[in-house]
N, C-alpha and C. Protein backbone atom coordinates (compact mmCIF):
# COMPACT_ATOMS: atom_id res chain seq x y z
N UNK A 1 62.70 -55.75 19.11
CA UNK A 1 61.83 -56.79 19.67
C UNK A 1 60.67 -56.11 20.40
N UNK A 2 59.51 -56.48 20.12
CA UNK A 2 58.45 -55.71 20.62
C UNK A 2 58.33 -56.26 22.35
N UNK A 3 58.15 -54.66 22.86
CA UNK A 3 57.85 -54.72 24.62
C UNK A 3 57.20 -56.11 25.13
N UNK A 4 57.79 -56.63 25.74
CA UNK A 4 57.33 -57.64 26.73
C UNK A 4 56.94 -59.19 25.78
N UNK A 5 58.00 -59.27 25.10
CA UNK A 5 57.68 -60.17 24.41
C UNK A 5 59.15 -61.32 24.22
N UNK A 6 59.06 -62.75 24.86
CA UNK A 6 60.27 -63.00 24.79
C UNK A 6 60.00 -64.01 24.10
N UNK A 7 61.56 -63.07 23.01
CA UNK A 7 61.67 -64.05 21.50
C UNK A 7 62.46 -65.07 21.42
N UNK A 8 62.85 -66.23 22.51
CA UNK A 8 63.00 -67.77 22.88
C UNK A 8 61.43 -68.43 22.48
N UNK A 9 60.28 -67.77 22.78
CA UNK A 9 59.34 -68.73 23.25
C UNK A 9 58.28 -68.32 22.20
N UNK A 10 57.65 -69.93 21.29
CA UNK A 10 56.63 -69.67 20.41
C UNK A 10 55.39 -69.22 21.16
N UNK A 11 54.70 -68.72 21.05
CA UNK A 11 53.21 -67.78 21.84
C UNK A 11 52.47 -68.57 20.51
N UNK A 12 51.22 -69.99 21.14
CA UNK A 12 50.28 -70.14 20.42
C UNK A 12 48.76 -69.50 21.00
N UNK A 13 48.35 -69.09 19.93
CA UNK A 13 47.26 -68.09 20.03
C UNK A 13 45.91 -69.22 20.25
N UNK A 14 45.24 -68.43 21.48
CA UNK A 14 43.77 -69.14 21.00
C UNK A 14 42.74 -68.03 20.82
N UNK A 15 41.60 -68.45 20.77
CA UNK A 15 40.46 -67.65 20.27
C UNK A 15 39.78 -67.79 21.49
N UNK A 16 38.78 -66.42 21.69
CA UNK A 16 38.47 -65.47 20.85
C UNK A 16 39.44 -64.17 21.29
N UNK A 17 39.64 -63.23 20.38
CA UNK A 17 40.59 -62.08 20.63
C UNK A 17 39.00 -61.25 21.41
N UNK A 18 39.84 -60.36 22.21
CA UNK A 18 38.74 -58.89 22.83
C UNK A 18 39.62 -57.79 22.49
N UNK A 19 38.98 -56.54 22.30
CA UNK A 19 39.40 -55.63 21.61
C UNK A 19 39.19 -54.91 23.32
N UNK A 20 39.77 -54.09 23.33
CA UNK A 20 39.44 -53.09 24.87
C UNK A 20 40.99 -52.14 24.45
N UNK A 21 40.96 -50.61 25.09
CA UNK A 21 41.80 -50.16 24.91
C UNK A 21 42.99 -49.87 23.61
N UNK A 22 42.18 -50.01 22.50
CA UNK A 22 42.85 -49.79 21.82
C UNK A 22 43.85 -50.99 20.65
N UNK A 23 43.53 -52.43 21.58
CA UNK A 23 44.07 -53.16 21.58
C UNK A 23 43.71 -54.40 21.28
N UNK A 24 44.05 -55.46 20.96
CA UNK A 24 43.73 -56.94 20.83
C UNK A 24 44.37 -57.48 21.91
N UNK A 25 43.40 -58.48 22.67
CA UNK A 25 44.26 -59.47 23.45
C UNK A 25 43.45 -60.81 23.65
N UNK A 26 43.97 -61.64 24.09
CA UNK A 26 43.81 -63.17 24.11
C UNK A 26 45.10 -63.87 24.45
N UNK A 27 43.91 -64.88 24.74
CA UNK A 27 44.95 -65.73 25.96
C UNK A 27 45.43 -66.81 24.83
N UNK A 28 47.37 -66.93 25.41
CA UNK A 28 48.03 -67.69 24.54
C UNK A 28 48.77 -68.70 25.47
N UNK A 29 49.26 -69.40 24.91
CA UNK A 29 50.29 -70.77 25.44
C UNK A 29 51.81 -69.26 25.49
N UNK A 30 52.01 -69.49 26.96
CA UNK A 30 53.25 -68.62 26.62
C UNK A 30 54.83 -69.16 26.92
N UNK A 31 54.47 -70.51 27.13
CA UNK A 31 55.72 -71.28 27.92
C UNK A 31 55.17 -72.87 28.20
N UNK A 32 56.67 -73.61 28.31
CA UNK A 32 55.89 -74.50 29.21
C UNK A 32 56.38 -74.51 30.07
N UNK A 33 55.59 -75.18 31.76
CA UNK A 33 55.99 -75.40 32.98
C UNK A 33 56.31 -76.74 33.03
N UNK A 34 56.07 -77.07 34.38
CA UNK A 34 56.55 -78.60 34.94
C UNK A 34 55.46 -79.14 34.84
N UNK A 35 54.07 -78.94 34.48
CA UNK A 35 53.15 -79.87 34.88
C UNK A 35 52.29 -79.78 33.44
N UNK A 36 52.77 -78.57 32.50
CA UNK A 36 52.18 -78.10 30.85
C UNK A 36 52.31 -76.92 30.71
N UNK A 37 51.56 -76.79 29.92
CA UNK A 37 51.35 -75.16 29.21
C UNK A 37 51.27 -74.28 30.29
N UNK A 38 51.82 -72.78 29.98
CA UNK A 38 51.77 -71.72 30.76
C UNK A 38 51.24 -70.83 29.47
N UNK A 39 49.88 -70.59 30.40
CA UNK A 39 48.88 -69.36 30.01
C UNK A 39 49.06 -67.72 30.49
N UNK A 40 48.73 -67.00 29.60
CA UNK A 40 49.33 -65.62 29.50
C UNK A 40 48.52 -64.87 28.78
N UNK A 41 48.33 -63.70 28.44
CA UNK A 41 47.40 -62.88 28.24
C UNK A 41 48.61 -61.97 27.11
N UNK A 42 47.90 -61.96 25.86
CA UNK A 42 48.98 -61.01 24.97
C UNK A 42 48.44 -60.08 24.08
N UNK A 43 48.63 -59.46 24.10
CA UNK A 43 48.26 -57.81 23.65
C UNK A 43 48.65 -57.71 21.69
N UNK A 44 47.68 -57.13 21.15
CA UNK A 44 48.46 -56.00 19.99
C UNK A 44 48.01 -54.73 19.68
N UNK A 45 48.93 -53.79 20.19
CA UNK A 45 48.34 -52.46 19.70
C UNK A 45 48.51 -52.18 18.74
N UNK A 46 46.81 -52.00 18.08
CA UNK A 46 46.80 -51.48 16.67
C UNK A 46 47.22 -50.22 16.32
N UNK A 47 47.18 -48.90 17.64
CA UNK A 47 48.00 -47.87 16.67
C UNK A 47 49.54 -48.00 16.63
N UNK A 48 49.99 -48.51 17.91
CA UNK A 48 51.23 -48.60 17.75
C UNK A 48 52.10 -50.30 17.28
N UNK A 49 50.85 -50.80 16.69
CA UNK A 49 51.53 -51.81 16.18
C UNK A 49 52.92 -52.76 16.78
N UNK A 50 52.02 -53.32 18.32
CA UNK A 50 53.11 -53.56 18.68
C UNK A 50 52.64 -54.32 20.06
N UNK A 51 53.46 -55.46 20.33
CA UNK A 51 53.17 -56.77 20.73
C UNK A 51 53.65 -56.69 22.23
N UNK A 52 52.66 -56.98 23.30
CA UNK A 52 53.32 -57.54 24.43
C UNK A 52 52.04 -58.39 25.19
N UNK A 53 53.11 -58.62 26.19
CA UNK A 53 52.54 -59.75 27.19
C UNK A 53 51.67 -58.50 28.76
N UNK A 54 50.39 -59.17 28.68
CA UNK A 54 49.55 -57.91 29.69
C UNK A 54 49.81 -58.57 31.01
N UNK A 55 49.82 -58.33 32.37
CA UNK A 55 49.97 -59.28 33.59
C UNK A 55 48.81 -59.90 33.53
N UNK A 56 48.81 -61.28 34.37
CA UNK A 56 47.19 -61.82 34.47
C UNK A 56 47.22 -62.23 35.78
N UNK A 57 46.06 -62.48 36.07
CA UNK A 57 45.53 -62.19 37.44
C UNK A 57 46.22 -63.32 38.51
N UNK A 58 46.49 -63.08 39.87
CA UNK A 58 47.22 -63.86 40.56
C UNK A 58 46.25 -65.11 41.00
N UNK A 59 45.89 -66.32 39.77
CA UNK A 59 45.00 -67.41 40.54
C UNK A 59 45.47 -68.57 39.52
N UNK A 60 45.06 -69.55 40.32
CA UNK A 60 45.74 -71.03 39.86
C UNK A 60 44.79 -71.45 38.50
N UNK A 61 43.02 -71.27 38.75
CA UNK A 61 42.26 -71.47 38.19
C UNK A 61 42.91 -70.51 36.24
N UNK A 62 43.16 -69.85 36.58
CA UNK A 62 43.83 -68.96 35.07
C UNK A 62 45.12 -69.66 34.55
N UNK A 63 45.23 -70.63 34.86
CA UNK A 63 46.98 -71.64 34.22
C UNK A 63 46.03 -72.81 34.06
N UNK A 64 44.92 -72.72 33.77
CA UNK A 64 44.33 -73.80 32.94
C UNK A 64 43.82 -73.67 31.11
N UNK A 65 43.97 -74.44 30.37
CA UNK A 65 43.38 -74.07 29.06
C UNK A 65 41.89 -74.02 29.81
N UNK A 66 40.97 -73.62 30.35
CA UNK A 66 39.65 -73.43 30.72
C UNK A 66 39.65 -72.09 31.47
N UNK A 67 40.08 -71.05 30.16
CA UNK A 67 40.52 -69.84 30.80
C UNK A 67 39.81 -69.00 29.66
N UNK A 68 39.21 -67.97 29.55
CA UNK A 68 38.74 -67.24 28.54
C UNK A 68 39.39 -65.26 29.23
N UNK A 69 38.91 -64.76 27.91
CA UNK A 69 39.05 -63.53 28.44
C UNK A 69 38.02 -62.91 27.69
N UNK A 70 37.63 -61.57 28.04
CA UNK A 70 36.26 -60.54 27.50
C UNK A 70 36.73 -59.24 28.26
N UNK A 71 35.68 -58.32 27.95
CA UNK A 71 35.57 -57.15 28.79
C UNK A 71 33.96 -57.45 29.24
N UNK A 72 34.13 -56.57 30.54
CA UNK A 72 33.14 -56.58 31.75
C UNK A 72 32.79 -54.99 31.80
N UNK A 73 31.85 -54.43 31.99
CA UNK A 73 31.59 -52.85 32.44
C UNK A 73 33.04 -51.87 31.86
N UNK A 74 33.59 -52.14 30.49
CA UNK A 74 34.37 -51.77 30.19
C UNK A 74 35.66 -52.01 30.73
N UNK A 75 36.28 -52.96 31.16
CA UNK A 75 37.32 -53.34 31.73
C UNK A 75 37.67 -55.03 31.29
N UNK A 76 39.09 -55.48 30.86
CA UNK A 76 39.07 -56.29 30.74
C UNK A 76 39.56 -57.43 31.84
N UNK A 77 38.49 -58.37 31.48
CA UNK A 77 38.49 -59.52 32.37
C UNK A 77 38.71 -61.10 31.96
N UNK A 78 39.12 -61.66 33.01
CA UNK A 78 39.24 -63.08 32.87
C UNK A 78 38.58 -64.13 33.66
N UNK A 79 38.19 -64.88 33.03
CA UNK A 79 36.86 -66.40 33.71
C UNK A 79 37.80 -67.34 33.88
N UNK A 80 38.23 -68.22 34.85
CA UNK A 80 39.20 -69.24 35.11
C UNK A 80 38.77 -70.41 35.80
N UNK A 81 37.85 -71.47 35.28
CA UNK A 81 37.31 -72.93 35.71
C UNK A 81 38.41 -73.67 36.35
N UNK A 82 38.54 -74.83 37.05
CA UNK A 82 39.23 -75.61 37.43
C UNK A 82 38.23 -77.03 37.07
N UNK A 83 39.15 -78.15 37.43
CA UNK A 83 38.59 -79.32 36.97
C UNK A 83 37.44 -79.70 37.68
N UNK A 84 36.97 -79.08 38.94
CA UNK A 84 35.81 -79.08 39.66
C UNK A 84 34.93 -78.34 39.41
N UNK A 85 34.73 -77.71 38.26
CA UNK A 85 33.65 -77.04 38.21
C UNK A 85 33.22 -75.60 38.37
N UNK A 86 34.54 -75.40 39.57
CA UNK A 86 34.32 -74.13 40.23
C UNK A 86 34.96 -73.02 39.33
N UNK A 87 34.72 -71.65 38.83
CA UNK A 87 35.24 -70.70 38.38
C UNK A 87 35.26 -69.26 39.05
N UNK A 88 35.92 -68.56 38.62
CA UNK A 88 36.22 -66.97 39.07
C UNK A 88 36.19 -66.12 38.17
N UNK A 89 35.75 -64.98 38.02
CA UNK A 89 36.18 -63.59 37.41
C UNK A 89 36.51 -62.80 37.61
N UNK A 90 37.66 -61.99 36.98
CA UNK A 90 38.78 -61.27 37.61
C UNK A 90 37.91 -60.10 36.13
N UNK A 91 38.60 -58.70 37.42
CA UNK A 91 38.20 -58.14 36.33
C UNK A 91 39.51 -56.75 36.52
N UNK A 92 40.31 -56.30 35.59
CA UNK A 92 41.42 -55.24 35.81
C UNK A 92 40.81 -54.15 35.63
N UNK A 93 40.97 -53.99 36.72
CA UNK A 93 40.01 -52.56 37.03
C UNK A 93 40.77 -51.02 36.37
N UNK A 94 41.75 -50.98 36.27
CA UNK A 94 42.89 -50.27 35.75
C UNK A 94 43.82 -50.73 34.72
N UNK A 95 43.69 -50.23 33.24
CA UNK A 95 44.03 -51.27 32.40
C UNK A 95 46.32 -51.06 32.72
N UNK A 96 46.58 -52.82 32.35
CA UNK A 96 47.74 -52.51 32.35
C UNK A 96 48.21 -52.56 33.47
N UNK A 97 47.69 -52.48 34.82
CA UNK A 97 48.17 -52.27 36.15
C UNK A 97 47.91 -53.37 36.57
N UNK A 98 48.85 -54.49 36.66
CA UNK A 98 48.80 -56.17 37.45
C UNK A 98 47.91 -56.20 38.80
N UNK A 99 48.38 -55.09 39.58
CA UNK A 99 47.85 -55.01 41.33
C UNK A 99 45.94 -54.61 41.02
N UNK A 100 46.08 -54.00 40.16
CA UNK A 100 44.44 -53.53 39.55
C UNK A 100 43.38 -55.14 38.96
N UNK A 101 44.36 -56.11 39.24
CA UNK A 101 43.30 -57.09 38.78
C UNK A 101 42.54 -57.74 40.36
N UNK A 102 40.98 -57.64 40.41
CA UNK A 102 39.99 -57.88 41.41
C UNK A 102 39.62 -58.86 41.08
N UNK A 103 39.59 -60.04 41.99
CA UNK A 103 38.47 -61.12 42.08
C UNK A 103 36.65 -60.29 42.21
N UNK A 104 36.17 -60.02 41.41
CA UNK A 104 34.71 -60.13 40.95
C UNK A 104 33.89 -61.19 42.12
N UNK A 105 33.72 -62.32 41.05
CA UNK A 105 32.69 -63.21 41.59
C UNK A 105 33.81 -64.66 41.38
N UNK A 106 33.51 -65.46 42.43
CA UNK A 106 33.67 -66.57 42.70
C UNK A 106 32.79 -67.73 42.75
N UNK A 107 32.83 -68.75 42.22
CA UNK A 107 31.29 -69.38 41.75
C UNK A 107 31.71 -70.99 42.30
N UNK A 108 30.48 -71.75 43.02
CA UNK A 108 30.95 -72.88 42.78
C UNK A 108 30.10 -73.98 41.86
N UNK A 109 30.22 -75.17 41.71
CA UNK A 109 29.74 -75.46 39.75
C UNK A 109 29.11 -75.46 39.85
N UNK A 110 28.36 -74.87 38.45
CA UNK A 110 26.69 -74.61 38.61
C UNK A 110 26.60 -75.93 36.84
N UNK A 111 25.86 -76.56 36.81
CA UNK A 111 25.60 -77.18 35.20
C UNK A 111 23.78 -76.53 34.45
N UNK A 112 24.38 -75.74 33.79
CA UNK A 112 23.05 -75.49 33.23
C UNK A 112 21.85 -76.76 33.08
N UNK A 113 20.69 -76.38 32.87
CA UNK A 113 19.71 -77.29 33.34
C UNK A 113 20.07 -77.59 31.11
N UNK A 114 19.70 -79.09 31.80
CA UNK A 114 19.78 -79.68 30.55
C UNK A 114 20.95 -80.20 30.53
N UNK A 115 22.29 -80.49 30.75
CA UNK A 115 23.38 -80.59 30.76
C UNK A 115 23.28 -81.94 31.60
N UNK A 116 24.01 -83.16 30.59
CA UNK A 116 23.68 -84.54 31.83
C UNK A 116 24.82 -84.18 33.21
N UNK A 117 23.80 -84.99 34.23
CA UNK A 117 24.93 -84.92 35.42
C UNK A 117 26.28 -85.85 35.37
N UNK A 118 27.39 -85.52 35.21
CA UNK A 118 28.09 -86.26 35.54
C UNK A 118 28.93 -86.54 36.98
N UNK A 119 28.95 -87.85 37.24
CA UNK A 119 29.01 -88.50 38.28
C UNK A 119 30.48 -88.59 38.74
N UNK A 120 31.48 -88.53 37.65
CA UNK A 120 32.74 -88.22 38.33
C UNK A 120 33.55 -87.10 38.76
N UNK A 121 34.43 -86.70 39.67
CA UNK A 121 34.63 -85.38 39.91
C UNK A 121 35.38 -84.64 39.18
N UNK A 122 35.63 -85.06 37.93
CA UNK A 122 35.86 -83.52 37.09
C UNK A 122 35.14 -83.56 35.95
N UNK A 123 34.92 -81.91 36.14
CA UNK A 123 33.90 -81.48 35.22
C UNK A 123 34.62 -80.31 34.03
N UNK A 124 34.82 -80.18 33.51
CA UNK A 124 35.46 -78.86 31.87
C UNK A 124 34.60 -78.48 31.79
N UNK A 125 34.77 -77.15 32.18
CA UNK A 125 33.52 -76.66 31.52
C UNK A 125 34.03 -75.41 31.30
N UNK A 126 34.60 -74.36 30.41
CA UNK A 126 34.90 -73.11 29.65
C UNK A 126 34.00 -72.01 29.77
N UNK A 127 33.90 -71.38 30.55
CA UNK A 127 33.08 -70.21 31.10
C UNK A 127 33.35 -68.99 30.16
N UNK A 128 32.63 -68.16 29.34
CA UNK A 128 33.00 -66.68 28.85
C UNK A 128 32.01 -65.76 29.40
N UNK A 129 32.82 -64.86 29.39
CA UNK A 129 31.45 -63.86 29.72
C UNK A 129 30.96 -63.16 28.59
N UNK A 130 29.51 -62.90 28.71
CA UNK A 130 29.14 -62.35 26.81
C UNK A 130 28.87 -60.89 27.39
N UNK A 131 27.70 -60.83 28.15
CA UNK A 131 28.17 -59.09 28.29
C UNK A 131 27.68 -58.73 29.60
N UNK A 132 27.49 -57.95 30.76
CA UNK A 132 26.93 -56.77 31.38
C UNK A 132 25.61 -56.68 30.75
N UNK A 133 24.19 -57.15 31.33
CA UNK A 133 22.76 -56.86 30.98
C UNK A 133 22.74 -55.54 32.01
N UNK A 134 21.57 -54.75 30.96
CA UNK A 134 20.73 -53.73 31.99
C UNK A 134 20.14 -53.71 33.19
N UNK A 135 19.97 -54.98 33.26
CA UNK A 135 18.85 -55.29 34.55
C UNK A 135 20.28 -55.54 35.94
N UNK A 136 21.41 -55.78 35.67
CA UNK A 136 22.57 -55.78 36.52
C UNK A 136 23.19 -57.29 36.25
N UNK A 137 22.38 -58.11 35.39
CA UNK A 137 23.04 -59.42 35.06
C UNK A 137 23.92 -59.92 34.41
N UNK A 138 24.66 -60.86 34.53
CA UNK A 138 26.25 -61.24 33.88
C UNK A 138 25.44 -62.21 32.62
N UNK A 139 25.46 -62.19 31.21
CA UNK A 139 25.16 -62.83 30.84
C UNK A 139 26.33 -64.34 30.43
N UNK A 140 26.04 -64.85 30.44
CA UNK A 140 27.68 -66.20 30.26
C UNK A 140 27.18 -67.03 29.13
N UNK A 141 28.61 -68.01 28.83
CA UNK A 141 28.28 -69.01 27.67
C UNK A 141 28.94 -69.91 28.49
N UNK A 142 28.72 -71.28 28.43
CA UNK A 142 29.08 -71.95 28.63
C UNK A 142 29.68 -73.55 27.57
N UNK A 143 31.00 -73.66 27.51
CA UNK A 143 31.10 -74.79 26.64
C UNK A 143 30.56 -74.27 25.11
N UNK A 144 30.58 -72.89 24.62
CA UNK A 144 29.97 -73.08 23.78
C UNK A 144 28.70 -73.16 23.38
N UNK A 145 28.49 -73.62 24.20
CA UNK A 145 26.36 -74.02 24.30
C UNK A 145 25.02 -73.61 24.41
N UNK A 146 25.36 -73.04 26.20
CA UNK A 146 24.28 -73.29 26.52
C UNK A 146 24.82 -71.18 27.19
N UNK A 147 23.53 -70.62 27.09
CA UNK A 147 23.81 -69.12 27.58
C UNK A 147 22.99 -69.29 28.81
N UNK A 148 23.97 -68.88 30.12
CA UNK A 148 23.07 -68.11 31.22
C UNK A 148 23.29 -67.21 31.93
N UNK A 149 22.44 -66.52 32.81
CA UNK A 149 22.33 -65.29 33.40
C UNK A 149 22.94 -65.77 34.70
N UNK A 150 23.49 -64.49 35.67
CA UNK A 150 23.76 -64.74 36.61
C UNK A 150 23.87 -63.23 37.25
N UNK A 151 22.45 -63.47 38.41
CA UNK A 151 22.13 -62.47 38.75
C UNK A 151 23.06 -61.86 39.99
N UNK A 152 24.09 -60.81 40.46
CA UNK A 152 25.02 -60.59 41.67
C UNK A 152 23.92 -60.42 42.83
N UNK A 153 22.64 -60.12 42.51
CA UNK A 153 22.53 -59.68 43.62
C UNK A 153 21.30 -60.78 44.05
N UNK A 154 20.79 -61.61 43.62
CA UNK A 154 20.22 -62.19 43.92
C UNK A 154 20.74 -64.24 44.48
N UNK A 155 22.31 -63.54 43.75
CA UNK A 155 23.35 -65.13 43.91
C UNK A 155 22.45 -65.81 43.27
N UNK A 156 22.12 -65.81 41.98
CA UNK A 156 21.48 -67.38 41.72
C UNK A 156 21.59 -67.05 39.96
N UNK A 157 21.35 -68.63 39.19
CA UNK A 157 21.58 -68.81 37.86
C UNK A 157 20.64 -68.85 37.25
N UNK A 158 20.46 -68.82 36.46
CA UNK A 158 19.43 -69.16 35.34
C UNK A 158 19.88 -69.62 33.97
N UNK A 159 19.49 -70.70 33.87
CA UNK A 159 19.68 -70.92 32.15
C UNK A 159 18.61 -70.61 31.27
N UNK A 160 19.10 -69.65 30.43
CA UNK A 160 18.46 -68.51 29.29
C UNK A 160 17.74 -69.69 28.33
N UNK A 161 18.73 -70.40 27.38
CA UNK A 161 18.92 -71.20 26.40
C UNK A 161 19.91 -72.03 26.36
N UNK A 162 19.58 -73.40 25.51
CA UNK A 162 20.61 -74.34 25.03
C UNK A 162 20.77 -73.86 23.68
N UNK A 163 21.76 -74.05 22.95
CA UNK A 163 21.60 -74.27 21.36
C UNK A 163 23.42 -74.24 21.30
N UNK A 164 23.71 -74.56 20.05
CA UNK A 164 25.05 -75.32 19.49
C UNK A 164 25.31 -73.54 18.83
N UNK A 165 26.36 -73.01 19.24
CA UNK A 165 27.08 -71.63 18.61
C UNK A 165 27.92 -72.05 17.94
N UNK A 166 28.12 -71.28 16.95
CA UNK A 166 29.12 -71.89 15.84
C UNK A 166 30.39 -70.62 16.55
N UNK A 167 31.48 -71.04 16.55
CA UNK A 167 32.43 -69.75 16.86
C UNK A 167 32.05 -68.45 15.86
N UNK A 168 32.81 -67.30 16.12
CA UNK A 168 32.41 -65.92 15.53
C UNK A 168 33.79 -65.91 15.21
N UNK A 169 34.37 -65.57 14.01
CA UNK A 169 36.05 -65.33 13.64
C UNK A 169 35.72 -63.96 13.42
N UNK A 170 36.37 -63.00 14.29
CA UNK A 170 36.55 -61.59 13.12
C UNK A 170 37.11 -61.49 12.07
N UNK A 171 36.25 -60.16 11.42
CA UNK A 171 36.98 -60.00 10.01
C UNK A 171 37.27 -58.38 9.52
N UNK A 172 38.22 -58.31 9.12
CA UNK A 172 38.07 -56.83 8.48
C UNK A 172 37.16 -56.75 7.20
N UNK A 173 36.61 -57.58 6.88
CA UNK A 173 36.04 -57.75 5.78
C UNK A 173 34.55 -57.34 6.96
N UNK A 174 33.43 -56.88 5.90
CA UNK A 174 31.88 -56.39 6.58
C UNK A 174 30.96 -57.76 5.70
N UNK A 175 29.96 -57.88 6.57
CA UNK A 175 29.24 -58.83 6.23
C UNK A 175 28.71 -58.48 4.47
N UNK A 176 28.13 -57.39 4.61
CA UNK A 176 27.47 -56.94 3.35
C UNK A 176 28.46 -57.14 2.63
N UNK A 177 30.06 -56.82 2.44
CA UNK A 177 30.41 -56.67 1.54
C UNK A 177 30.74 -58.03 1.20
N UNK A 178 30.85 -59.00 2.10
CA UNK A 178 30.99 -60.25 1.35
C UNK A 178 29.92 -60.67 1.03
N UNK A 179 28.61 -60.53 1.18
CA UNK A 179 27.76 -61.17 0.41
C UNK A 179 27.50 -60.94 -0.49
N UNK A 180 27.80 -59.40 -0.84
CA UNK A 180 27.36 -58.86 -2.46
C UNK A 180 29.13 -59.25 -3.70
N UNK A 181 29.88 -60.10 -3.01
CA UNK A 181 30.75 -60.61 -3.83
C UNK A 181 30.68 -61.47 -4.92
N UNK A 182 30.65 -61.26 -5.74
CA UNK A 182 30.54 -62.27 -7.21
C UNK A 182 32.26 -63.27 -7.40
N UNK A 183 32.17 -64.40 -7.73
CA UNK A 183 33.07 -65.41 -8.18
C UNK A 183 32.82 -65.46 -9.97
């Protein structure tokens, strides 16, 4: 039975996987609790071909499906919304080491410009992080949608762009080579 993996419980996978260390991981359904789903962070190492469960960070906001994961300045991290809007990023500063996961930045809701206001108090909104800019900025996605910057040192947002992203599926397959495919 592969390390840290308990074979009572189906693990449904969501998207998107991050590659860091050697490894695949993404956040899965790993249980259920008393109130729903229990979210978890699960690993596959491609050289050693072999499956476990990574610790995830000690916050309430991360036991929501409005949970993503990425890497940050080479380290992998996790974005965790609550129904208010508000989100966090944790980032494991030490891969593998539970006590190594840091609260980053703590945010309270920001709605990209363009985004109608809504008037009741909960808001979904699925935070990823896309990458670490040069200039020191977090670039983010939001919902899918809409991309913005978020500068640490200046505390403030900016919305880059709106536009509709289609998801990205990896492939072992290369772009070129599927396009030069004949049927």
């Amino acid at each position: 039975m592969p390390k840290g993996i308990r074979p009572q419980l189906k693990y449904v996978i969501r998207p998107p996987v991050v590659l860091i260390e050697g490894s695949l991981h993404w956040v899965a359904v790993v249980g259920m609790g008393g109130v729903g789903p229990v979210f978890g962070i699960i690993s596959f190492d491609l050289a050693g071909v072999v499956f476990e469960e990574i610790p995830h960070p000690p916050s309430q906001r991360l036991m929501s499906d409005l949970y993503s994961l990425s890497v940050l300045n080479g380290c992998l991290s996790a974005v965790g919304s609550d129904e208010t809007g508000h989100f966090d990023i944790w980032v494991m500063k030490q891969y593998h080491v539970k006590e190594s996961w840091a609260k980053q930045f703590s945010f309270d809701p920001y709605l990209p410009r363009g985004w109608p206001v809504n008037t009741s108090s909960s808001v979904r909104i699925l935070v990823k992080i896309i990458c670490a800019l040069k200039n020191g900025e977090i670039l983010l996605q939001y919902n899918n949608s809409s991309l913005v910057s978020y500068d640490p040192v200046e505390y403030r947002f900016k919305t880059t762009t709106y536009l509709k992203a289609l998801p990205f599926l990896p492939s072992l397959f290369s772009a070129k080579a599927t396009m030069n495919f004949q049927f």
